[in-house]
C-alpha atoms as a PDB file:
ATOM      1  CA  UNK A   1     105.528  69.074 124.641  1.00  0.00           C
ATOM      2  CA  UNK A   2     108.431  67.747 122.925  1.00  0.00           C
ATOM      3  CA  UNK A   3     111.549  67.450 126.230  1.00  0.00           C
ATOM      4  CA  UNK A   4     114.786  66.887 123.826  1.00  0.00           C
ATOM      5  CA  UNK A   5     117.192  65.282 125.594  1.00  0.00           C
ATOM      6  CA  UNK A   6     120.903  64.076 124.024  1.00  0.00           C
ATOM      7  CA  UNK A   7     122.155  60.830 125.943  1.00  0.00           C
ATOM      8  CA  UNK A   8     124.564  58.022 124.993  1.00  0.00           C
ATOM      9  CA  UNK A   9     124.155  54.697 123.446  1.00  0.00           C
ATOM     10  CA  UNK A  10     124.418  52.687 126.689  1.00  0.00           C
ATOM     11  CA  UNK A  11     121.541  55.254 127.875  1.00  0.00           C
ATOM     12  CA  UNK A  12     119.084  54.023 125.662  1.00  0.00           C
ATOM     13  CA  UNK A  13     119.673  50.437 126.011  1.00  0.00           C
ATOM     14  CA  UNK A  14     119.071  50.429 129.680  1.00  0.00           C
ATOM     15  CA  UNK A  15     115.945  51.233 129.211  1.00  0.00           C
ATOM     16  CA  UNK A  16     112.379  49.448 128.457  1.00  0.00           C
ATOM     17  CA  UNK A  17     111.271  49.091 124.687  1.00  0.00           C
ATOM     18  CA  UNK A  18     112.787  49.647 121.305  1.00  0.00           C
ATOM     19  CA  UNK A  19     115.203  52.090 120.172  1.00  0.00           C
ATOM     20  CA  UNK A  20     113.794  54.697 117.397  1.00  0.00           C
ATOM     21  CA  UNK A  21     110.774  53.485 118.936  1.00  0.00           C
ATOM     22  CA  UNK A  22     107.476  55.307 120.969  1.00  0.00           C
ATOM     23  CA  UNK A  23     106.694  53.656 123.980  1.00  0.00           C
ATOM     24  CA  UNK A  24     104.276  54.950 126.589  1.00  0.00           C
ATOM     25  CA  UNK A  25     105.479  55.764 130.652  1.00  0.00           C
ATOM     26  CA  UNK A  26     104.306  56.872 133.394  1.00  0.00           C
ATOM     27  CA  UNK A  27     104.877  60.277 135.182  1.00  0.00           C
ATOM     28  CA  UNK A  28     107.928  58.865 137.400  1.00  0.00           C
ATOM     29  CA  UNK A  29     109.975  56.896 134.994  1.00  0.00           C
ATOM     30  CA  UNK A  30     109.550  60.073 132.066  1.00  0.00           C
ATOM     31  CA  UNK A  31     111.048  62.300 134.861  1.00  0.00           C
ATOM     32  CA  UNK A  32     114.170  60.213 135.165  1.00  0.00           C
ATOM     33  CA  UNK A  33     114.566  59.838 131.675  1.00  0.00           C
ATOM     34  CA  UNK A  34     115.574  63.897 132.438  1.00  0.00           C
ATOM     35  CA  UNK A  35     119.070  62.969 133.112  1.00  0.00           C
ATOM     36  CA  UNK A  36     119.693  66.859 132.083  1.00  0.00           C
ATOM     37  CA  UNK A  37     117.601  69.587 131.521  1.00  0.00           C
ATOM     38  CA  UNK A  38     115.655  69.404 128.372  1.00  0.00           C
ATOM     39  CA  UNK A  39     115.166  71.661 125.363  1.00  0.00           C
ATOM     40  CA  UNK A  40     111.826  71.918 125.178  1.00  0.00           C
ATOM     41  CA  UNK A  41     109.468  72.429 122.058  1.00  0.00           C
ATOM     42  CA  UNK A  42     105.531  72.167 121.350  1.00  0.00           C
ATOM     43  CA  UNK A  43     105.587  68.314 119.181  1.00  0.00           C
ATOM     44  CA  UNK A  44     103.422  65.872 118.259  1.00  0.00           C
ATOM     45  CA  UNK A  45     103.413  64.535 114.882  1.00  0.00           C
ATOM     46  CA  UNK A  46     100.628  66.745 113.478  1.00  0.00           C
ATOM     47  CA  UNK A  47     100.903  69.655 115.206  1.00  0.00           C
ATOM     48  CA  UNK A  48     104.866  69.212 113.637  1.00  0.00           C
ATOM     49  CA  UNK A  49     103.273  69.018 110.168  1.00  0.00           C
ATOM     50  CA  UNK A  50     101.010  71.576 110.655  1.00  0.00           C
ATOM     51  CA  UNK A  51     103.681  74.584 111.603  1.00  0.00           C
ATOM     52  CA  UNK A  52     105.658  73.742 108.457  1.00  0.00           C
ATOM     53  CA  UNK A  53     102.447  73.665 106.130  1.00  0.00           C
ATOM     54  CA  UNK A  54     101.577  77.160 107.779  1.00  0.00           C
ATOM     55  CA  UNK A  55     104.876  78.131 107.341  1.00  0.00           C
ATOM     56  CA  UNK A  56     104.497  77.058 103.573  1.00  0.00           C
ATOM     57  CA  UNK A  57     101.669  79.335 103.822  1.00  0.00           C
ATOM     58  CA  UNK A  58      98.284  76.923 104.167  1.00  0.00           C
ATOM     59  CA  UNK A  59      95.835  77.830 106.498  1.00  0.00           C
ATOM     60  CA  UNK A  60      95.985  75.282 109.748  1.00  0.00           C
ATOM     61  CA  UNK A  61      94.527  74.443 112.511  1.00  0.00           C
ATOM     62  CA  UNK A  62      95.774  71.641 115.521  1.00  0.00           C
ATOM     63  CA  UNK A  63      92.462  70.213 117.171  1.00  0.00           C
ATOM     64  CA  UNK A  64      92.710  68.644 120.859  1.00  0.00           C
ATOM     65  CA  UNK A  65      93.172  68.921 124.334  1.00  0.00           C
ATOM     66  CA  UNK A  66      95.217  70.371 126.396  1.00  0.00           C
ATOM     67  CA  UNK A  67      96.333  71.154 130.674  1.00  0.00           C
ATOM     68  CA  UNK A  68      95.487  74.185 132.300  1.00  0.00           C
ATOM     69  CA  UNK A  69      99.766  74.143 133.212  1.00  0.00           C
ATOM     70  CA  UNK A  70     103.009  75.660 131.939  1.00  0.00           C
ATOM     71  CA  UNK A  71     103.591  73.098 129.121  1.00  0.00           C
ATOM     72  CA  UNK A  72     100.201  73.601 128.261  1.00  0.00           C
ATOM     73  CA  UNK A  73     100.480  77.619 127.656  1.00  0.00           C
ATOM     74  CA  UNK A  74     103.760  77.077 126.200  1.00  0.00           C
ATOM     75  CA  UNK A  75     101.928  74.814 123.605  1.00  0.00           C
ATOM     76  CA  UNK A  76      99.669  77.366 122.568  1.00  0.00           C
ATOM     77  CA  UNK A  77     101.792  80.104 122.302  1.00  0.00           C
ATOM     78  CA  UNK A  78     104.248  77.925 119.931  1.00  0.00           C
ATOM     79  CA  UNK A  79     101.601  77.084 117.727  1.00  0.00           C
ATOM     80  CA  UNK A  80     100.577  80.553 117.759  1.00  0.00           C
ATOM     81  CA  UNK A  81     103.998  82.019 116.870  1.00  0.00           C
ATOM     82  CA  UNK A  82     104.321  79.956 113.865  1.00  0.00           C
ATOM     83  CA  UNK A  83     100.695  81.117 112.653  1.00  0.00           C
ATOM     84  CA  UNK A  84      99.058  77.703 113.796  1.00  0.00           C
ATOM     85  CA  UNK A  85      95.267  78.348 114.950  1.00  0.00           C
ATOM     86  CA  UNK A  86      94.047  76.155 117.958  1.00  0.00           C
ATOM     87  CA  UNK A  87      90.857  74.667 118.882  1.00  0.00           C
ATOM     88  CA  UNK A  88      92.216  73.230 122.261  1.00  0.00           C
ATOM     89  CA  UNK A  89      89.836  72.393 125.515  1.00  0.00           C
ATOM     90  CA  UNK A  90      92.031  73.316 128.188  1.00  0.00           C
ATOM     91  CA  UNK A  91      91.360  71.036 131.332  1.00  0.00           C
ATOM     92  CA  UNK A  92      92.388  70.693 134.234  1.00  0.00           C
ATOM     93  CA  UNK A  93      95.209  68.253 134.638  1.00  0.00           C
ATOM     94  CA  UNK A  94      98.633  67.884 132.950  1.00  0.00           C
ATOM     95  CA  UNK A  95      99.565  68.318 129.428  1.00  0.00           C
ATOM     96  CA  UNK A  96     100.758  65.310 127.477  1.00  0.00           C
ATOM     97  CA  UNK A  97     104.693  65.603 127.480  1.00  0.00           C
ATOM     98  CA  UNK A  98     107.115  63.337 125.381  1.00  0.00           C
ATOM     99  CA  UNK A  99     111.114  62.530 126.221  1.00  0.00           C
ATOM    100  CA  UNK A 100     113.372  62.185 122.783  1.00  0.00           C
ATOM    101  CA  UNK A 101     116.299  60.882 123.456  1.00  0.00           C
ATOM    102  CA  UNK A 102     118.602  62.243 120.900  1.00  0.00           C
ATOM    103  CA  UNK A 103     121.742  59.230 120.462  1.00  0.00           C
ATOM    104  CA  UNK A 104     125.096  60.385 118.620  1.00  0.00           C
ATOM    105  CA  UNK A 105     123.668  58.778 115.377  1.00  0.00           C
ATOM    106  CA  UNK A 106     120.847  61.564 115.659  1.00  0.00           C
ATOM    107  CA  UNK A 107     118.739  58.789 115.880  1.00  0.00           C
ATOM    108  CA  UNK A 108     115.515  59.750 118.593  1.00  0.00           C
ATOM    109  CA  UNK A 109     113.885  57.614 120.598  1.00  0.00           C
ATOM    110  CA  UNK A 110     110.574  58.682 122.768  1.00  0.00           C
ATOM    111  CA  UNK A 111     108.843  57.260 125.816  1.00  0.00           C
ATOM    112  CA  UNK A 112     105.741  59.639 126.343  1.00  0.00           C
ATOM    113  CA  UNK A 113     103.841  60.053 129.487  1.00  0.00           C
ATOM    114  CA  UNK A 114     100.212  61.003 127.908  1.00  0.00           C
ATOM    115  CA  UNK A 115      98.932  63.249 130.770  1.00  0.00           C
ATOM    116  CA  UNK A 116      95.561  64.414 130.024  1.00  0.00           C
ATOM    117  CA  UNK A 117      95.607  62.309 126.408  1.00  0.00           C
ATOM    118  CA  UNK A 118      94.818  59.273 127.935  1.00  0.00           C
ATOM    119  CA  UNK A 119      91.140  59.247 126.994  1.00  0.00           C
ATOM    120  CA  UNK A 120      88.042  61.057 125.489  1.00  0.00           C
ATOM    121  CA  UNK A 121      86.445  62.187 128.578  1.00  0.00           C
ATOM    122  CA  UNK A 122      85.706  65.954 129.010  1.00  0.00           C
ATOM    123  CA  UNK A 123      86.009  66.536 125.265  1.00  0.00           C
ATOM    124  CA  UNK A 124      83.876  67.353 122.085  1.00  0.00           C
ATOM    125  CA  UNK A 125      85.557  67.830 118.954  1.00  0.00           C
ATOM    126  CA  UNK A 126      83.830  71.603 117.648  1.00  0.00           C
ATOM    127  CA  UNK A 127      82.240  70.928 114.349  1.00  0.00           C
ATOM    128  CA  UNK A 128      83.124  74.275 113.633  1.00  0.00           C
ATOM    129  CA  UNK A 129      86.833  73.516 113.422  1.00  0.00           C
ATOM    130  CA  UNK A 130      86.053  71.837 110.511  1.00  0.00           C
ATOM    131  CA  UNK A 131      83.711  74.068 108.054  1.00  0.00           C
ATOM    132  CA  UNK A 132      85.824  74.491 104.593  1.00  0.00           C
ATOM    133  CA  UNK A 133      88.186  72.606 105.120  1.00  0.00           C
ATOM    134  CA  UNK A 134      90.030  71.194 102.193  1.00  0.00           C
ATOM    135  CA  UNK A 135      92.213  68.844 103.764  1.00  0.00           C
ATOM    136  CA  UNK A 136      92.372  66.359 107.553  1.00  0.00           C
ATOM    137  CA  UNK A 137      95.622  64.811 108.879  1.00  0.00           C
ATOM    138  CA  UNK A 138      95.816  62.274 111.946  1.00  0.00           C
ATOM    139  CA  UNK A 139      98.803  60.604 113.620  1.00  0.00           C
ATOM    140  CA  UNK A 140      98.008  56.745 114.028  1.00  0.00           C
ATOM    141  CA  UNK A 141      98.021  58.047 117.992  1.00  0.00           C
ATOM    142  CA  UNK A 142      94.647  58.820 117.512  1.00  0.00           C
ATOM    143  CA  UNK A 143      93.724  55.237 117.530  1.00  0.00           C
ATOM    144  CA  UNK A 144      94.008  55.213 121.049  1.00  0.00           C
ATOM    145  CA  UNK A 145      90.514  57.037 120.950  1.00  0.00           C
ATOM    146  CA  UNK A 146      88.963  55.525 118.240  1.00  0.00           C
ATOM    147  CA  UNK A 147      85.259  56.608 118.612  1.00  0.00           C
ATOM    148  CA  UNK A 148      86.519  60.742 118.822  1.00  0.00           C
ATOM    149  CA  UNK A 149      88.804  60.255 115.490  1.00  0.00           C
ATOM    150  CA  UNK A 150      85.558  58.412 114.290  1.00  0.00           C
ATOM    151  CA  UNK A 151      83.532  61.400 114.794  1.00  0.00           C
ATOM    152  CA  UNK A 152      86.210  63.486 112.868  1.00  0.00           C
ATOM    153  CA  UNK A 153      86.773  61.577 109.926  1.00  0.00           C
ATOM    154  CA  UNK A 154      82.695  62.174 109.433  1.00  0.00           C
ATOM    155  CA  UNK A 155      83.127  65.691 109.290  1.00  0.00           C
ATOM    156  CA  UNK A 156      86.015  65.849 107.667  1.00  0.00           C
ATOM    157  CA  UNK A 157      84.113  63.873 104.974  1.00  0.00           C
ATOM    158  CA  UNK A 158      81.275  65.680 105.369  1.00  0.00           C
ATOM    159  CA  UNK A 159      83.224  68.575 103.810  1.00  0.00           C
ATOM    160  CA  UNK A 160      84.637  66.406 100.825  1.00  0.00           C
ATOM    161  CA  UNK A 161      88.105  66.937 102.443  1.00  0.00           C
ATOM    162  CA  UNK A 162      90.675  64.458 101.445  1.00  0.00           C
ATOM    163  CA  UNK A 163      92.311  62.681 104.585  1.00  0.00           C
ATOM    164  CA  UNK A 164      95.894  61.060 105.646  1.00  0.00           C
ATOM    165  CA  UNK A 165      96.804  59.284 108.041  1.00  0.00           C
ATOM    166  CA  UNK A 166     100.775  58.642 109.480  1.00  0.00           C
ATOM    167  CA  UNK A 167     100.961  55.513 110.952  1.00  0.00           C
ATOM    168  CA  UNK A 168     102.914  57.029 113.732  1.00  0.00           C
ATOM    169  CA  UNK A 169     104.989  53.885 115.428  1.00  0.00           C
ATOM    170  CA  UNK A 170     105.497  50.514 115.033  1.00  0.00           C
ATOM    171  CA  UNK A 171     103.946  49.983 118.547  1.00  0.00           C
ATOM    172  CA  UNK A 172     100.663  51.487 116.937  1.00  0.00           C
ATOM    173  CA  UNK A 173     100.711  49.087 114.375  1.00  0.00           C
ATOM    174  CA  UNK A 174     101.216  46.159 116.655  1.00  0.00           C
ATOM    175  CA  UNK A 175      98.177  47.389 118.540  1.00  0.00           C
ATOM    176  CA  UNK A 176      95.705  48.500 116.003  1.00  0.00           C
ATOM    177  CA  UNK A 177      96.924  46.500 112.962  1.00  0.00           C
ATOM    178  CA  UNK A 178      92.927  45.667 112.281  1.00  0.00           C
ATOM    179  CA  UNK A 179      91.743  49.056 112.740  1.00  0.00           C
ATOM    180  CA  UNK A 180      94.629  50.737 110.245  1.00  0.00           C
ATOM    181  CA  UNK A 181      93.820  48.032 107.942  1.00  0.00           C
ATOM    182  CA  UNK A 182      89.988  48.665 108.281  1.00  0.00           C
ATOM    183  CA  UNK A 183      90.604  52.590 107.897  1.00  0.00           C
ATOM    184  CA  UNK A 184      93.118  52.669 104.911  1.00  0.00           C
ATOM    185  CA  UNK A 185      90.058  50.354 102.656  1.00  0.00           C
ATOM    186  CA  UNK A 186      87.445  52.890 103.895  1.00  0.00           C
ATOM    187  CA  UNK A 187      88.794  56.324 104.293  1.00  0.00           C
ATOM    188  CA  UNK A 188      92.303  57.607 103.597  1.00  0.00           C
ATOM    189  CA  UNK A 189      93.057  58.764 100.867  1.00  0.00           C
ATOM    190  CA  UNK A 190      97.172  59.093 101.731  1.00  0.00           C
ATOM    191  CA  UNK A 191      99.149  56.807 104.273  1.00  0.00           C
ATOM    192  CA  UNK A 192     102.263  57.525 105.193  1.00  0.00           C
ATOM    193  CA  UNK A 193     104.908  55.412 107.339  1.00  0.00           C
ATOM    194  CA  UNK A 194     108.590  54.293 107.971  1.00  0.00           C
ATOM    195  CA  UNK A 195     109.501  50.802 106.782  1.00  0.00           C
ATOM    196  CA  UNK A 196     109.279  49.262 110.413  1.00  0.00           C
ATOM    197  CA  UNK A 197     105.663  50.744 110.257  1.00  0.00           C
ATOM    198  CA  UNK A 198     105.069  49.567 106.870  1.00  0.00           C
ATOM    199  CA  UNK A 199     106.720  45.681 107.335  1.00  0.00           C
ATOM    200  CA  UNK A 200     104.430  45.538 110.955  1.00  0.00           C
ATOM    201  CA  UNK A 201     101.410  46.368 108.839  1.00  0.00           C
ATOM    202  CA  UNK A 202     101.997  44.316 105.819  1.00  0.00           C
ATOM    203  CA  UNK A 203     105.003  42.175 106.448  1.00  0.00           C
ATOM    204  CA  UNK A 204     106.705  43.055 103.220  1.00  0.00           C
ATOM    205  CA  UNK A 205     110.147  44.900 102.248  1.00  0.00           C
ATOM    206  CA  UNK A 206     109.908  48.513 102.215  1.00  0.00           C
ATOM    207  CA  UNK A 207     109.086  48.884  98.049  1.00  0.00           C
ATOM    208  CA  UNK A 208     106.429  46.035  97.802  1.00  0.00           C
ATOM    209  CA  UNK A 209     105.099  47.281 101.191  1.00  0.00           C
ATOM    210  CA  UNK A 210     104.276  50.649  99.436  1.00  0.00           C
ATOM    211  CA  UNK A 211     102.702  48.913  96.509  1.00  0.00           C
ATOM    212  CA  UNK A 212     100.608  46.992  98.376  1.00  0.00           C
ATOM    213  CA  UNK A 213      99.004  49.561 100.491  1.00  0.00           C
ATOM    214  CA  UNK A 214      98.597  51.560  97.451  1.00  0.00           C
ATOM    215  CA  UNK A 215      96.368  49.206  96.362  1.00  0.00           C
ATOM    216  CA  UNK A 216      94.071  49.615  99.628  1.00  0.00           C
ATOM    217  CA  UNK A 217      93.965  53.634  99.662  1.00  0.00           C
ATOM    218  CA  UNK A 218      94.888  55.857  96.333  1.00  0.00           C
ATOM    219  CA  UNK A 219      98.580  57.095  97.907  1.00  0.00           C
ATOM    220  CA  UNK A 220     101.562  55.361  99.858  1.00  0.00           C
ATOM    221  CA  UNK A 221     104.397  56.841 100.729  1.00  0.00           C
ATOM    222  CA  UNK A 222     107.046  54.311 103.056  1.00  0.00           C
ATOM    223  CA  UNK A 223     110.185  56.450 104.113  1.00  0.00           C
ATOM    224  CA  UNK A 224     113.491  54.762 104.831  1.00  0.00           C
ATOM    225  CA  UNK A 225     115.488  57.206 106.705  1.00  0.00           C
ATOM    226  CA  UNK A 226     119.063  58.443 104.970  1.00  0.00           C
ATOM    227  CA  UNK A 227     117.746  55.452 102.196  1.00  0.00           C
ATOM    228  CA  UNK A 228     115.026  57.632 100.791  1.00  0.00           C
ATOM    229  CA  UNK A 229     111.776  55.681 100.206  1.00  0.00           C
ATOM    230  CA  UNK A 230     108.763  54.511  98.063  1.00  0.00           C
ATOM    231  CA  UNK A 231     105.971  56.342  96.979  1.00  0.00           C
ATOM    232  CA  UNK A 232     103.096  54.456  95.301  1.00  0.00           C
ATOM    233  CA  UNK A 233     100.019  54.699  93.563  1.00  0.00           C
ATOM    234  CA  UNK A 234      97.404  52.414  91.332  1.00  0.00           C
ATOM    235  CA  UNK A 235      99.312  53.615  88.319  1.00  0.00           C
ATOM    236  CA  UNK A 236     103.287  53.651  89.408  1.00  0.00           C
ATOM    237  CA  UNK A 237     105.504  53.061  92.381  1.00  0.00           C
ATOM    238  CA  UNK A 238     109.132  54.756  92.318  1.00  0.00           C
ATOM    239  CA  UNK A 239     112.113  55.931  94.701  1.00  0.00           C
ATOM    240  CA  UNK A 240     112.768  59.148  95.855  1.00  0.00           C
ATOM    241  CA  UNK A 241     116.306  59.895  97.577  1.00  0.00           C
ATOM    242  CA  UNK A 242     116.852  61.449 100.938  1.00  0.00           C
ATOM    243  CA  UNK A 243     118.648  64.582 101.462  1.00  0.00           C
ATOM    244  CA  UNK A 244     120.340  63.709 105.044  1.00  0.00           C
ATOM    245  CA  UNK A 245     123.603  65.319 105.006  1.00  0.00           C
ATOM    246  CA  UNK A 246     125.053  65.548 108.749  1.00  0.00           C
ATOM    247  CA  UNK A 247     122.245  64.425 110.989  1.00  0.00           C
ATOM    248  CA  UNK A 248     122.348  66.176 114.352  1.00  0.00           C
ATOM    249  CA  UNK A 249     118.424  65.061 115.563  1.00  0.00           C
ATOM    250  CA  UNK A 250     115.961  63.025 113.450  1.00  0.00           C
ATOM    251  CA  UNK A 251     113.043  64.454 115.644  1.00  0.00           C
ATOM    252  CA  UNK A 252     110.185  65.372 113.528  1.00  0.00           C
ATOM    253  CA  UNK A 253     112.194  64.517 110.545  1.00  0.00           C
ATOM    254  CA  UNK A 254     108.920  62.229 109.101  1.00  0.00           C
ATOM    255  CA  UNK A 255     106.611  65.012 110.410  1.00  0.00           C
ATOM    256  CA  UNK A 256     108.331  67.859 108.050  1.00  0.00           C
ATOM    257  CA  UNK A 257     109.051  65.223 105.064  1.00  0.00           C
ATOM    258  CA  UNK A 258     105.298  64.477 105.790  1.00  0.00           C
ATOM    259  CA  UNK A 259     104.414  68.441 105.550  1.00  0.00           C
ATOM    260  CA  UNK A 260     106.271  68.803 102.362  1.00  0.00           C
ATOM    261  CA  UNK A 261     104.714  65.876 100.430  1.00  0.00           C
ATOM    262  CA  UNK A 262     101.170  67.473 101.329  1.00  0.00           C
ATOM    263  CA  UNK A 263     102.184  70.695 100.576  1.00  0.00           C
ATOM    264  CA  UNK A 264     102.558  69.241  96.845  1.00  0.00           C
ATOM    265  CA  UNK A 265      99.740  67.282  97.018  1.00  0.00           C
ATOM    266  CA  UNK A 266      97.420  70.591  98.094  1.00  0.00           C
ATOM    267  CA  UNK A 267      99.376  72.717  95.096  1.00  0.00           C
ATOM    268  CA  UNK A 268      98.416  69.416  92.744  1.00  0.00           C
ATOM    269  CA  UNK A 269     101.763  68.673  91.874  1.00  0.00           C
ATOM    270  CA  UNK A 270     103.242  65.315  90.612  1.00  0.00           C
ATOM    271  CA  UNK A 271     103.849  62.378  93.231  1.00  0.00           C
ATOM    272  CA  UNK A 272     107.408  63.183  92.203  1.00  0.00           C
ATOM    273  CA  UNK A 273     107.502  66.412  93.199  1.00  0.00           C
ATOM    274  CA  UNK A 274     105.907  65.821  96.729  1.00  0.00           C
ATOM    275  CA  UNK A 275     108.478  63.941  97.261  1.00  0.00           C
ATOM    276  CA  UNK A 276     111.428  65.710  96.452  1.00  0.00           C
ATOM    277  CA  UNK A 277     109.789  68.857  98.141  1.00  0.00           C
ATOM    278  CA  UNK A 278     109.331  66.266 101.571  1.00  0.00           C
ATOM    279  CA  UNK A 279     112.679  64.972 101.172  1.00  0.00           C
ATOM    280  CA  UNK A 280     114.372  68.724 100.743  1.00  0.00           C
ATOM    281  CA  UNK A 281     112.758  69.366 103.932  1.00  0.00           C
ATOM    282  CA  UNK A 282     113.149  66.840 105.982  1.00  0.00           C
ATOM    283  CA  UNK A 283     116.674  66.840 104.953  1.00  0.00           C
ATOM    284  CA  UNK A 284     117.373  70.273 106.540  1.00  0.00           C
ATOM    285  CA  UNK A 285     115.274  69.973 109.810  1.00  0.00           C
ATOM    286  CA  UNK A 286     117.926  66.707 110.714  1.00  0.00           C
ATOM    287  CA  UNK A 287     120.629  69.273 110.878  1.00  0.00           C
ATOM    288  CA  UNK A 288     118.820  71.312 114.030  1.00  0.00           C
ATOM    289  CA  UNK A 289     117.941  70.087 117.211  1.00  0.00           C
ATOM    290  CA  UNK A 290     114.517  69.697 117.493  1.00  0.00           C
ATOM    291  CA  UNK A 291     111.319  69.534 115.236  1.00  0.00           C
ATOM    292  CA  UNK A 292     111.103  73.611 114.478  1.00  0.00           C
ATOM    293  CA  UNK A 293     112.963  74.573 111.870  1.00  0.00           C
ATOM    294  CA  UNK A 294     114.780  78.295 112.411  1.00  0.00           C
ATOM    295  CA  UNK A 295     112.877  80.909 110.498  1.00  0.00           C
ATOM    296  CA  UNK A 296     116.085  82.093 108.695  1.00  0.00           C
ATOM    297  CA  UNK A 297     116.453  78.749 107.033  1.00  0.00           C
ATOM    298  CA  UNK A 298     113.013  79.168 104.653  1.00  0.00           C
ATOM    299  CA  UNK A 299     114.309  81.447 102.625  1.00  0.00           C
ATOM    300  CA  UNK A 300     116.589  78.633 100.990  1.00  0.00           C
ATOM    301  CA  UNK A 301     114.322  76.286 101.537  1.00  0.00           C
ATOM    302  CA  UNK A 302     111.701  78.373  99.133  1.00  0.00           C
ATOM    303  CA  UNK A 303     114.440  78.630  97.061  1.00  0.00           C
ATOM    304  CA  UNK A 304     115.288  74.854  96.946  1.00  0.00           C
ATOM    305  CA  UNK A 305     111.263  74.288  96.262  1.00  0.00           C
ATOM    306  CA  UNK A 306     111.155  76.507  93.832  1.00  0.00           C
ATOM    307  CA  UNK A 307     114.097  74.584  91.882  1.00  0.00           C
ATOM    308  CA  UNK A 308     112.537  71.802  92.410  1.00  0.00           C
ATOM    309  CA  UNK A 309     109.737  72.485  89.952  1.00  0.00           C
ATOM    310  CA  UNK A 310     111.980  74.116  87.422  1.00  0.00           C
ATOM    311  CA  UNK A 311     114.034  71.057  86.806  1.00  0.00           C
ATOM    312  CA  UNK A 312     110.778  69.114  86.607  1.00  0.00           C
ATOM    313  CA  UNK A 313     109.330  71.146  84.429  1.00  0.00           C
ATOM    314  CA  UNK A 314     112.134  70.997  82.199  1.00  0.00           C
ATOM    315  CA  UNK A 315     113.112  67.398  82.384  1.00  0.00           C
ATOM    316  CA  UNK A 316     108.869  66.467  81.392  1.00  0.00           C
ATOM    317  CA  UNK A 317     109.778  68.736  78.321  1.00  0.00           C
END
């Protein structure tokens, strides 16, 4: 569970790690990041993606685990609402629960206290879950228990599903740099990540950062906040621009571009449109607070996407 929280400048210094960063705490020090009460939301980068590809109208499903609590139920019942399916275990201990700290540059920053997400134990992934599937996402998170995300990539391959991965943090990267690297050769098939992500990993400037991972797995994408970003293949690598207008809350702002671009790349559109329909997006979920965007808003937003292909269309012709 996502606790949104809007504190100052001198807030975020004080504490430990990086701003715009996603450091891990413990029980104690995420309760006094609380300095007021929090909005609270179901997060997590995929589950994020996943609401805004159902409400793009894909069939989805959020695998994990989960606390037999109040965050927990209020988890499922989000997904729920927003047509999400779940294939949770629900154990007994507490639900993983993140702190964004929301600065007046909209800019979020998260320490997370993983709850019941620090290991494997107690949990089989249903093989179920993944019969017909078409498509698997994983947040670089995952990492953290390598042998289950292992087992899913097997079945997701299994079922000749294509598979992304977001890199998730630069603190992943600095932790799992080999295992990303190891992954991306073997079997993604799309990487996205932010330009910290994507200079930790390579050590290269956001464009030739793109192009080089594109030469590792088929699709890069490297997002540079209000800057736009890089999207890369074998055969080309171009810029896409952001649609940022008044920030408010950059939470979940990769997750929805991130939803967008696949919800192209499932239609088989061009790179360039994925882009522009992750960018259009992303654009209008910085303007709420939070990482759900209001249901009155997708009604321009379909609109916007449909314009989006029109002008392509035309401007190929």
């Amino acid at each position: 569970m996502d606790h949104i929280v809007f504190v100052d400048e001198a807030f975020v210094q004080s504490i430990s790690g990086k701003k715009g960063g996603s450091a891990l705490v413990d029980l104690e020090t995420f309760e006094k990041l609380l300095c007021r009460k929090p909005i609270k939301r179901a997060g997590g980068a995929a589950s994020n993606s996943s609401k805004v590809l159902a409400d793009l109208g894909h069939d989805c499903a959020v695998i994990g685990k989960i606390g037999n609590d109040k965050e927990g139920k209020q988890f499922i019942h989000d997904l729920k609402e927003r047509g999400v399916a779940s294939f949770f275990s629900i154990l007994e201990a507490s639900t993983g629960r993140s702190a964004c700290l929301i600065t007046p540059d909209g800019e979020r920053t998260m320490r997370t206290f993983l709850g019941i997400l620090t290991t494997s134990e107690n949990f089989t992934l249903d093989r179920s879950a993944f019969k017909g599937i078409n498509h698997f996402h994983f947040a670089g998170y995952q990492f953290r228990n390598m042998d289950l995300l292992k087992e899913a990539l097997t079945y997701a391959k299994e079922e000749k599903a294509t598979i992304s991965m977001d890199m998730a943090s630069f603190e992943i990267v600095e932790d799992y740099r080999k295992e990303i690297l190891e992954l991306l050769a073997s079997d993604i098939d799309l990487v996205f990540c932010n330009r910290d992500e994507g200079k930790k990993l390579t050590g290269l400037a956001p464009e030739k950062a793109c192009q080089e991972l594109a030469k590792i797995c088929q699709i890069a994408v490297v997002t540079t906040g209000a800057d736009g970003g890089y999207v890369a293949s074998k055969e080309k690598c171009f810029h896409y621009t952001a649609h940022c207008t008044n920030p408010i809350d950059s939470t979940g702002a990769g997750d929805h571009f991130l939803a967008g671009f696949l919800h192209g790349f499932l239609k088989d559109q061009p790179l360039e449109i994925c882009a522009q329909y992750g960018a259009t997006i992303s654009g209008r979920i910085v303007r709420v607070v939070g990482a759900d965007m209001p249901k009155k808003a997708w009604t321009n937003l379909s609109k916007s996407l449909a314009s989006i292909e029109k002008t392509t269309i035309r401007s190929n012709h």
